[in-house]
Protein backbone atom coordinates (compact mmCIF):
# COMPACT_ATOMS: atom_id res chain seq x y z
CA UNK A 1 70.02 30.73 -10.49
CA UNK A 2 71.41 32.59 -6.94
CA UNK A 3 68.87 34.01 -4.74
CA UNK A 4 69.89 37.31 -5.49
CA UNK A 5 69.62 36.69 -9.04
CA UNK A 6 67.27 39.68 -10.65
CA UNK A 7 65.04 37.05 -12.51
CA UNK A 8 63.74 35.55 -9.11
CA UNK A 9 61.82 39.21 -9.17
CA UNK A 10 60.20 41.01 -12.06
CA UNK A 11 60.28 44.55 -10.75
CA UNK A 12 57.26 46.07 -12.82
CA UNK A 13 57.76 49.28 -10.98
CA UNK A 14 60.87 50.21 -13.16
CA UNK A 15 59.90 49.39 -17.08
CA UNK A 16 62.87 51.33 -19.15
CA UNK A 17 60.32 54.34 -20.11
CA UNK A 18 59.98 55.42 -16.75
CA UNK A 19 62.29 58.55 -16.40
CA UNK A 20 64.96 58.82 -12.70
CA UNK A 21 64.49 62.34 -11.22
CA UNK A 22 65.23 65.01 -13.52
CA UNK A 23 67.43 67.54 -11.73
CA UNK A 24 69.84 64.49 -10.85
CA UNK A 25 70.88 63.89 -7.50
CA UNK A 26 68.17 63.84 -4.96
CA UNK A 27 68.07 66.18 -1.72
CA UNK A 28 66.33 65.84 1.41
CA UNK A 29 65.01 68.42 3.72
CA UNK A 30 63.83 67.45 7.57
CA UNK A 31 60.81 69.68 8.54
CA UNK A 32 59.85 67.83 11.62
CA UNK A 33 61.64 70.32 14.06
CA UNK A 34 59.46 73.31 12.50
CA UNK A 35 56.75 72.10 10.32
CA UNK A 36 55.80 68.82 12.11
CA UNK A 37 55.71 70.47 15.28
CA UNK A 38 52.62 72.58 14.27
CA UNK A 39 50.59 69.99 14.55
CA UNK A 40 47.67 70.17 17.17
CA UNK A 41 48.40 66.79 19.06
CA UNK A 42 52.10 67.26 19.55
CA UNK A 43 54.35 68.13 22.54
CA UNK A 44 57.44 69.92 21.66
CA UNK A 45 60.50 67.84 22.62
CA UNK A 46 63.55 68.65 24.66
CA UNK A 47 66.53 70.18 23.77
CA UNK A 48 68.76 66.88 24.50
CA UNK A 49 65.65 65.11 22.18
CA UNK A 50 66.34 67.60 19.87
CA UNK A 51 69.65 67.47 19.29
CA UNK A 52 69.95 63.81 19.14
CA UNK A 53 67.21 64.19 16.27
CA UNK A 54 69.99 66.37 14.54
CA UNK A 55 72.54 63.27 15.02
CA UNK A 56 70.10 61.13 13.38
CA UNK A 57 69.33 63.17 10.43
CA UNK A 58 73.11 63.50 9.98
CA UNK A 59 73.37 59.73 10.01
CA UNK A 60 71.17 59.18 7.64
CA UNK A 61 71.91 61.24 5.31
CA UNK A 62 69.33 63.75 5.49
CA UNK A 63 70.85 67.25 3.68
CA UNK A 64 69.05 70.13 5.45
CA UNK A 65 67.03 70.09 8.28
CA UNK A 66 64.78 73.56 9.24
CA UNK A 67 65.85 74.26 12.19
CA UNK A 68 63.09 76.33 13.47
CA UNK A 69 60.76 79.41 12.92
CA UNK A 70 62.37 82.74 14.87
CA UNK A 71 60.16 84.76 14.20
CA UNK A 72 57.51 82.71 16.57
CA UNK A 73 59.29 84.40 19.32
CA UNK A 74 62.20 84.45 21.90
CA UNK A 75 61.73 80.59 22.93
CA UNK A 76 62.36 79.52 19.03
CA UNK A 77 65.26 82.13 18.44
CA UNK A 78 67.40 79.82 21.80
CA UNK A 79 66.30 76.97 20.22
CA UNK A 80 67.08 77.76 16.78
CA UNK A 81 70.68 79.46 18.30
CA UNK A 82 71.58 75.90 20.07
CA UNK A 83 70.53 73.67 17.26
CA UNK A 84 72.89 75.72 14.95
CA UNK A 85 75.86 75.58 17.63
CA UNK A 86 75.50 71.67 17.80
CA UNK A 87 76.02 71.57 13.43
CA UNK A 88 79.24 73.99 13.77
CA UNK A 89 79.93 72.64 17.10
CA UNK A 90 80.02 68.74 16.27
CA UNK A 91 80.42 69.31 12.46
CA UNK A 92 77.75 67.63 11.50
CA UNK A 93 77.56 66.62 8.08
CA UNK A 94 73.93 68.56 7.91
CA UNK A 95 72.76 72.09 6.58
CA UNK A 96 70.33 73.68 8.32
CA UNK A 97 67.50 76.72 7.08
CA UNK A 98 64.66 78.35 9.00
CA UNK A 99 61.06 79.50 8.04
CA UNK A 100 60.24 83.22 7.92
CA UNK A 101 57.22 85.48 6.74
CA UNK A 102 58.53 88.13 4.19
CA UNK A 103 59.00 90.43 6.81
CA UNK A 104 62.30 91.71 8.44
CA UNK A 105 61.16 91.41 11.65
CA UNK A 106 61.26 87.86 10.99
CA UNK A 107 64.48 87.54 9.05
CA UNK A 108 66.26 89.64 11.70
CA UNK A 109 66.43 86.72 13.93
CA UNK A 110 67.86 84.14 11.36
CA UNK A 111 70.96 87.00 10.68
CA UNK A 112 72.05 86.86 14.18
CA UNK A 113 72.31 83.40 14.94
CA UNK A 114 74.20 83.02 11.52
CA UNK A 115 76.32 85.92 12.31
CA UNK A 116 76.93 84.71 15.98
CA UNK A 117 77.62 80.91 15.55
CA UNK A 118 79.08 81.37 11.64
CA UNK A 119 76.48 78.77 10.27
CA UNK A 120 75.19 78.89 7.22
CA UNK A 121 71.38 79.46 7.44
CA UNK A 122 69.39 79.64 4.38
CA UNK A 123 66.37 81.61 4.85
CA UNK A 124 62.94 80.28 4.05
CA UNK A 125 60.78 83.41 2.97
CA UNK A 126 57.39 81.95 2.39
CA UNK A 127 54.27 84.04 1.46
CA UNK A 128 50.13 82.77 0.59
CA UNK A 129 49.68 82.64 -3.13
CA UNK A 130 46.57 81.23 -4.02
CA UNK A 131 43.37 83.27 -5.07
CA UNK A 132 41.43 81.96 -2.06
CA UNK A 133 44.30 83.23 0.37
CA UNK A 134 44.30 86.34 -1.64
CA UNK A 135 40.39 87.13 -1.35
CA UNK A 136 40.20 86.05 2.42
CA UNK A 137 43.32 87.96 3.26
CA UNK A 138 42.23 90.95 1.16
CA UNK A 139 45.34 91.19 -0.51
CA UNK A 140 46.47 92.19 -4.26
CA UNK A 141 48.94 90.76 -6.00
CA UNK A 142 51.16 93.71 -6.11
CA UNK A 143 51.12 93.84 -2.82
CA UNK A 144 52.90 89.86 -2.44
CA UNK A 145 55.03 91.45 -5.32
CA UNK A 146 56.25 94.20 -3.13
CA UNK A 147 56.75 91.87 0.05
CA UNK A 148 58.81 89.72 -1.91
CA UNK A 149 61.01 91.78 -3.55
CA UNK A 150 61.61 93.60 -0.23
CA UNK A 151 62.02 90.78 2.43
CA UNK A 152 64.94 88.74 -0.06
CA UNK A 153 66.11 91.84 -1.15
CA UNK A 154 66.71 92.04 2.83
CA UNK A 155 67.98 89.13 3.17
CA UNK A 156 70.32 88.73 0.75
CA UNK A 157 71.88 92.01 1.38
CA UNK A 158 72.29 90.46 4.90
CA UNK A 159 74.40 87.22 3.64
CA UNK A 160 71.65 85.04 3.35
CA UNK A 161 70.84 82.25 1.03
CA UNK A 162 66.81 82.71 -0.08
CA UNK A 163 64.70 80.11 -0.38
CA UNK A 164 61.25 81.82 -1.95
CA UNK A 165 58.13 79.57 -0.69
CA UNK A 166 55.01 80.17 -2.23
CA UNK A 167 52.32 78.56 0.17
CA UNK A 168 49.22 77.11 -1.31
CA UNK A 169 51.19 76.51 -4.75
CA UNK A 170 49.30 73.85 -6.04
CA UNK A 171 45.97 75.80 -5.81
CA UNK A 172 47.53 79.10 -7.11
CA UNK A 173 46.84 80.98 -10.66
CA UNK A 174 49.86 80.59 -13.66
CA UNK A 175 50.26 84.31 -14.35
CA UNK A 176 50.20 85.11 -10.29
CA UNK A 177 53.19 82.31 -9.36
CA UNK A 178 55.01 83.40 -12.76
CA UNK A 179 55.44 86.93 -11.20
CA UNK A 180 55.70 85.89 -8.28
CA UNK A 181 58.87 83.44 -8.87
CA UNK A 182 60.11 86.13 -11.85
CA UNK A 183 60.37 88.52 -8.84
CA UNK A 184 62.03 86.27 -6.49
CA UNK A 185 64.59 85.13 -8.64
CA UNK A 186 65.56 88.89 -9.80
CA UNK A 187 65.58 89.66 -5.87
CA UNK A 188 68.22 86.96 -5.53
CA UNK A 189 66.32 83.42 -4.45
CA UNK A 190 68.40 80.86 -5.07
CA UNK A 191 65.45 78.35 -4.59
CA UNK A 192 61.95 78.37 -4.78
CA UNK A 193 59.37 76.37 -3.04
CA UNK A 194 56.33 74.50 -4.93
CA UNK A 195 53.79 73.94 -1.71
CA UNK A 196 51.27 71.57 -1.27
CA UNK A 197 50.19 73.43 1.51
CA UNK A 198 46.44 71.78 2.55
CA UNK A 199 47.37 68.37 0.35
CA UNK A 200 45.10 69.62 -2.53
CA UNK A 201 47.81 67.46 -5.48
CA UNK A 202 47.60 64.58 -7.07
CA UNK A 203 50.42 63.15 -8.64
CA UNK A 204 49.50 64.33 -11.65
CA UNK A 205 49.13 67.81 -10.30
CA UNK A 206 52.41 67.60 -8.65
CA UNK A 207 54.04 66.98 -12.18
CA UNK A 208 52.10 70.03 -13.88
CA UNK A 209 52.76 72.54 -11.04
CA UNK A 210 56.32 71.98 -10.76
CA UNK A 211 57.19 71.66 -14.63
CA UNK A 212 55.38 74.87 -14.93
CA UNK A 213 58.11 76.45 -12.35
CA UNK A 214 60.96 74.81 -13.98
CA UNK A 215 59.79 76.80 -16.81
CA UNK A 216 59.80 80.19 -15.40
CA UNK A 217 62.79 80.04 -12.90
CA UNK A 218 65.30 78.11 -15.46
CA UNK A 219 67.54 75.52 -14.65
CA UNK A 220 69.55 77.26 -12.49
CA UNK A 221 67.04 78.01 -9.68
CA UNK A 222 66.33 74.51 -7.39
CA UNK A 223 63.46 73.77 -7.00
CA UNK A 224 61.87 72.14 -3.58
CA UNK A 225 58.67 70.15 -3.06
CA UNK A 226 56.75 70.64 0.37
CA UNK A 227 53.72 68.28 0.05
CA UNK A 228 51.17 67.33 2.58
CA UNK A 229 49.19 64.50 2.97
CA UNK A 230 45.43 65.22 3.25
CA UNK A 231 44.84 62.88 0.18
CA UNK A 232 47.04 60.34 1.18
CA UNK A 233 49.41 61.04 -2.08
CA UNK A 234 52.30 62.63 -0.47
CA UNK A 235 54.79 60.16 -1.16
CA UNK A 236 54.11 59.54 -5.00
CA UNK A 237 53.74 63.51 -5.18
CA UNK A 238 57.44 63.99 -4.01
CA UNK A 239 58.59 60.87 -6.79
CA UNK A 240 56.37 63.06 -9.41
CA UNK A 241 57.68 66.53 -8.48
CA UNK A 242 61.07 65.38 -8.82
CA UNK A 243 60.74 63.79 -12.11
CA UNK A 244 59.17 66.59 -12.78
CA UNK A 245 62.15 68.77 -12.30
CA UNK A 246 62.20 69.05 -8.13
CA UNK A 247 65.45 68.80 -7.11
CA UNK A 248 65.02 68.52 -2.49
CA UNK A 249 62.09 66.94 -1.19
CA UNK A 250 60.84 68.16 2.04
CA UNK A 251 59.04 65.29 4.81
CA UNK A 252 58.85 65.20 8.59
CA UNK A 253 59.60 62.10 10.79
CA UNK A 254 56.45 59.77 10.63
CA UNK A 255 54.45 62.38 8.63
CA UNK A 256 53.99 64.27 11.74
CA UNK A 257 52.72 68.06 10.95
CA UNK A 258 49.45 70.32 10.25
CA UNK A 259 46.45 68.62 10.29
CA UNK A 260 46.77 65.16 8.87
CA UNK A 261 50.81 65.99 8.28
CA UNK A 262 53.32 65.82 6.18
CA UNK A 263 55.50 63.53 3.59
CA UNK A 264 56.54 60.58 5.80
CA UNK A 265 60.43 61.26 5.70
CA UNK A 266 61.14 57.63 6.99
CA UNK A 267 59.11 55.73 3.97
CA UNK A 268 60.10 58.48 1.40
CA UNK A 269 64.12 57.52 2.29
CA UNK A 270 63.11 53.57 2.08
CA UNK A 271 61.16 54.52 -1.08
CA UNK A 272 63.84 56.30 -2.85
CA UNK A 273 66.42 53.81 -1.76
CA UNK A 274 64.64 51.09 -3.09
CA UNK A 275 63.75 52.72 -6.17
CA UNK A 276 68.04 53.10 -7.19
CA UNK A 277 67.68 56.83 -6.24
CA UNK A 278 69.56 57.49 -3.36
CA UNK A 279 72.00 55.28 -1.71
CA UNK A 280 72.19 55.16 2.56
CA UNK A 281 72.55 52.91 5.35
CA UNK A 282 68.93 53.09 6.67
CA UNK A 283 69.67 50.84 10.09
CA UNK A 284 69.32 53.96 11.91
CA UNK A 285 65.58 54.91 10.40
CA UNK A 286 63.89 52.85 13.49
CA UNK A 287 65.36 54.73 16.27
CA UNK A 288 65.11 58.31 14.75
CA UNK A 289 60.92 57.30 14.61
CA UNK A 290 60.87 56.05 17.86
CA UNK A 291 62.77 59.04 19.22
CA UNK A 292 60.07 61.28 17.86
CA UNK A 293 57.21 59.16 18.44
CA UNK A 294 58.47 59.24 22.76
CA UNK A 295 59.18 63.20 21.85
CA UNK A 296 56.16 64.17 20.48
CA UNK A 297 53.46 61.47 22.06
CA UNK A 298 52.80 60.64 18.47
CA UNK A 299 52.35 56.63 18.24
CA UNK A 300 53.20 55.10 15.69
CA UNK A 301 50.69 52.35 14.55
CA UNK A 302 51.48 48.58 14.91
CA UNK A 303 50.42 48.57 10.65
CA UNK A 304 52.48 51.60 9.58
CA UNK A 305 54.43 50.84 6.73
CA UNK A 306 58.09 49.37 7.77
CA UNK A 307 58.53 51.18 11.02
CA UNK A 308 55.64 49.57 12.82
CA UNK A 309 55.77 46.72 14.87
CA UNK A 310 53.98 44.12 12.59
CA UNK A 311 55.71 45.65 9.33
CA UNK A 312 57.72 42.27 9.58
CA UNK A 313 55.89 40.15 11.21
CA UNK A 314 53.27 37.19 10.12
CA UNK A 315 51.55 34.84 12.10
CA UNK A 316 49.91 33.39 8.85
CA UNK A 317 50.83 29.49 8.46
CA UNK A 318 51.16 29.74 4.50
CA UNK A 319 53.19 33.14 4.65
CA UNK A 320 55.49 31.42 7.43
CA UNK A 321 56.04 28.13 5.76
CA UNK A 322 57.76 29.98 2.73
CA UNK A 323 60.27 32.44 5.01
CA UNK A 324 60.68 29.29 6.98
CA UNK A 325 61.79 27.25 3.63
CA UNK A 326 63.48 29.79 2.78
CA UNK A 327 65.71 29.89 5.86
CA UNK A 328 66.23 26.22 5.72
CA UNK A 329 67.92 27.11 2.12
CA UNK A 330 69.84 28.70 4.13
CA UNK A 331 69.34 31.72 2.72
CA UNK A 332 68.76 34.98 4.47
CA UNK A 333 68.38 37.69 1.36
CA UNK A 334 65.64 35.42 0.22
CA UNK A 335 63.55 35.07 3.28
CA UNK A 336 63.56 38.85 3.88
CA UNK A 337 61.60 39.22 0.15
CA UNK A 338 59.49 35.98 -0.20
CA UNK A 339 56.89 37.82 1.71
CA UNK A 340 57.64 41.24 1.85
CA UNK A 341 57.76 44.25 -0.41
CA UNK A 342 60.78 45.74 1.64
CA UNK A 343 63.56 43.73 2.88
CA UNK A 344 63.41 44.16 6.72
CA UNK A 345 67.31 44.06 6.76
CA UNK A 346 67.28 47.44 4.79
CA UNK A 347 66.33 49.07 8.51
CA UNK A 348 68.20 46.43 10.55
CA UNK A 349 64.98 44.47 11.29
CA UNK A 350 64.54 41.01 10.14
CA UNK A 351 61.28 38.63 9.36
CA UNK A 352 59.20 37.63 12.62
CA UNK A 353 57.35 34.46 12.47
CA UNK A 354 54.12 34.37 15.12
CA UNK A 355 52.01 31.82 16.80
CA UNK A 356 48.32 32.30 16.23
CA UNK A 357 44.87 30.99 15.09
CA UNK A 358 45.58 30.97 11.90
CA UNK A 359 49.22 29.56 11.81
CA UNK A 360 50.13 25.88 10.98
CA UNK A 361 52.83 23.69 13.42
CA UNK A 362 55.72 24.64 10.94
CA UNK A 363 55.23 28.59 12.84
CA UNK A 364 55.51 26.59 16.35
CA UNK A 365 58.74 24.32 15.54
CA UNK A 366 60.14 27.34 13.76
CA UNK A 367 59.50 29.99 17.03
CA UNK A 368 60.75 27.07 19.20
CA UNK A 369 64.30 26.46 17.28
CA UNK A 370 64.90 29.89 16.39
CA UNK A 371 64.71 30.80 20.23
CA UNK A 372 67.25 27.21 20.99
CA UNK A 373 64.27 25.10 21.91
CA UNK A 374 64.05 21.44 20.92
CA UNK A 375 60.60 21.15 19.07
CA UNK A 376 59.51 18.12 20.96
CA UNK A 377 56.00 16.65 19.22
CA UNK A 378 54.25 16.77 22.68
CA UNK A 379 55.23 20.43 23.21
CA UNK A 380 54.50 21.49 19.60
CA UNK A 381 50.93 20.23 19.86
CA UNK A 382 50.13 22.01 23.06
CA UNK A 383 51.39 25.48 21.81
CA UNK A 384 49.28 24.66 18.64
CA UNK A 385 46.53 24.00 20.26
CA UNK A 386 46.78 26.93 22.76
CA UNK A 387 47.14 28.95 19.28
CA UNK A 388 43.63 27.83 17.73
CA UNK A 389 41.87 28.01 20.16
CA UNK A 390 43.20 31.91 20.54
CA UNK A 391 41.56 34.67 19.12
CA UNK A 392 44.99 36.52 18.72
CA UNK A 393 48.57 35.40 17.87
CA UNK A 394 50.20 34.52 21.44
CA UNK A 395 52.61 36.71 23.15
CA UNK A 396 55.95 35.97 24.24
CA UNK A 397 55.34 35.18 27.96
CA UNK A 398 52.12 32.73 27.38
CA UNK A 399 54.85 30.33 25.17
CA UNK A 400 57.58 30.92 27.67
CA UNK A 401 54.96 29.49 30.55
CA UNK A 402 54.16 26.36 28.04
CA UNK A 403 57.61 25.92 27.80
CA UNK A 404 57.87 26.23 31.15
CA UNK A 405 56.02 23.65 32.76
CA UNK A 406 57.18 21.40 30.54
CA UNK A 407 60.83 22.12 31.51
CA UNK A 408 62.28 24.08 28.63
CA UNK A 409 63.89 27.24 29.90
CA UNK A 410 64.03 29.75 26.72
């Protein structure tokens, strides 16, 4: 039996029942430049930050990133005009859309920087459909029929590729979002939106809304899935929408976004990658959180899920002593999954082994020898005991000064 052999892990997660996404291929679409920068504790990054955020997406294989909302004003329009030039400039291997409210005030802007840079810009017309929007707004349905029809009717006559976004989808009546999407679609959408606007789904929900619009709209109309994360199901919503028929996922860097925020786009990419559904090179995940993170002032926890700084990192004498026999197998693709659920190497990290209160002397010889120390007895005790009698594992420095003054230079 090799390491790598499939018996040394029963994956439960993929019995033979459970159905791949059913449009096929899997798209992305990157909403942190417009969607996760409405949230209330962001700063808006620079232009340079910005555009290297476009590199990144590219890199990893993100397919669309929305580039902006024009209609906010004269600030967005530049912004949405240079991000564009940098994808024809640089050919970036991305395609890019903006938000707009079904009015052609708002879709005005999104023509001209198409027009003036030759980009390809699909237009995002997105419009309340719920009966709670409707009653607060005072609005009747014919009324969003009209506005529909009208704005992509616009747009489309302008060159534009329509995607129709129904906000508040997942708390909105059948018979409204089948005329709704029936009007849409005649208009000339090419796409159509299911939104989880205030994170009301559950997986479960995610599956019924989004089979119902596969329904009405046919195969031929994609389907996206913007979900939030109030509930804390955002990432098994976008897996349910799109084996429920959802064919581009929508997420923003670290979940960033309205209230609470968005699909994580950095764990949905490791989740779909490790469930067989999209293939990329990933090594370029931990820089395009960190940019955002210094961009925005959002920090990202020490305990978030594979980006954050303990994701790979134990301090725990039993968890240690099986990476470290691992490793003395020699064998690298087994100590990156003896104790972990994702393989650090997948986003060029690799397994950290701490000194702490609760590690045994295998952690110290191990952090000594990996670092070119000989793991003398005398110095191994004294960094053990240093480590129990801690109330935290011990940082880098406090070792180096044991180390130190016993004449081993790190």
């Amino acid at each position: 039996m090799t390491s790598d052999d499939t018996q040394l892990i029963h994956d439960w997660n993929r019995p033979e029942d459970v159905p791949g996404p059913l449009s096929g291929p899997i798209q992305l679409n990157d909403e942190t430049l417009r969607d996760g920068l409405q949230s209330p504790s962001v700063r808006t990054p620079s232009m340079e930050q910005k555009l290297r955020a476009l590199h990144l997406m590219a890199e990893l294989g993100i397919h669309t990133a929305d580039i902006g909302l024009p209609g906010a004003g004269p600030h967005v329009v530049e912004s949405v005009r240079r991000l564009a030039r940098e994808i024809v400039d640089q050919k970036l291997p991305i395609a890019a859309n903006c938000a707009a409210r079904t009015l052609e005030r708002d879709i005005d802007p999104i023509i001209e920087v198409a027009q003036e840079t030759g980009l390809e810009i699909e237009c995002c017309c997105f419009l309340g459909s719920s009966p709670i929007r409707q009653f607060a707004e005072n609005w009747q349905i014919d009324k969003l029929l009209e506005l529909t029809e009208r704005a992509i009717s616009y747009a489309v006559a302008h060159g534009l590729s329509v995607m129709y976004v129904t906000e508040d989808t997942t708390r909105a009546a059948p018979e409204d979002l089948r005329r709704l999407y029936t009007v849409a679609v005649e208009a000339g959408a090419r796409r159509v939106c299911v939104a989880d606007t205030v994170g009301h789904a559950t997986p479960e929900g995610a599956t019924n809304v989004v089979a119902f619009v596969r329904e009405v709209v046919g195969d031929e109309i994609g389907i996206d899935w913007h979900g939030h994360r109030d509930r804390a199901f955002s990432i098994a919503n976008s897996i349910a929408a799109a084996r429920a028929g959802a064919s581009r996922l929508h997420a923003t860097a670290l979940g960033i976004g309205e209230r609470v925020g968005n699909t994580p786009m950095d764990l949905l990419l490791v989740n779909l990658s490790l469930m067989g559904w999209i293939e990329r090179d990933l090594t370029a995940l931990p820089e395009y959180c960190e940019l955002f993170a210094e961009a925005t002032g959002v920090r990202c926890p020490d305990n978030y899920p594979v980006i954050g700084r303990d994701a790979f990192r134990t301090g725990t004498g039993v968890h240690a002593a099986a990476i470290i026999k691992a490793h003395k197998k020699g064998d690298d693709w087994l100590a990156d999954r003896i104790y972990s659920g994702v393989p650090a190497g997948l986003i060029g990290r690799h397994q950290e082994i701490e000194i702490g209160p609760m590690s045994g002397q295998s952690n110290v010889v191990f952090w000594l020898e990996s670092r070119g120390a000989e793991a003398t007895p005398e110095l191994v005790e004294e960094i053990f005991g240093r480590a129990k009698a801690s109330k935290r594992v011990l940082e880098e420095d406090e070792i180096a000064a044991i180390c130190a003054r016993r004449g081993v230079v790190l």
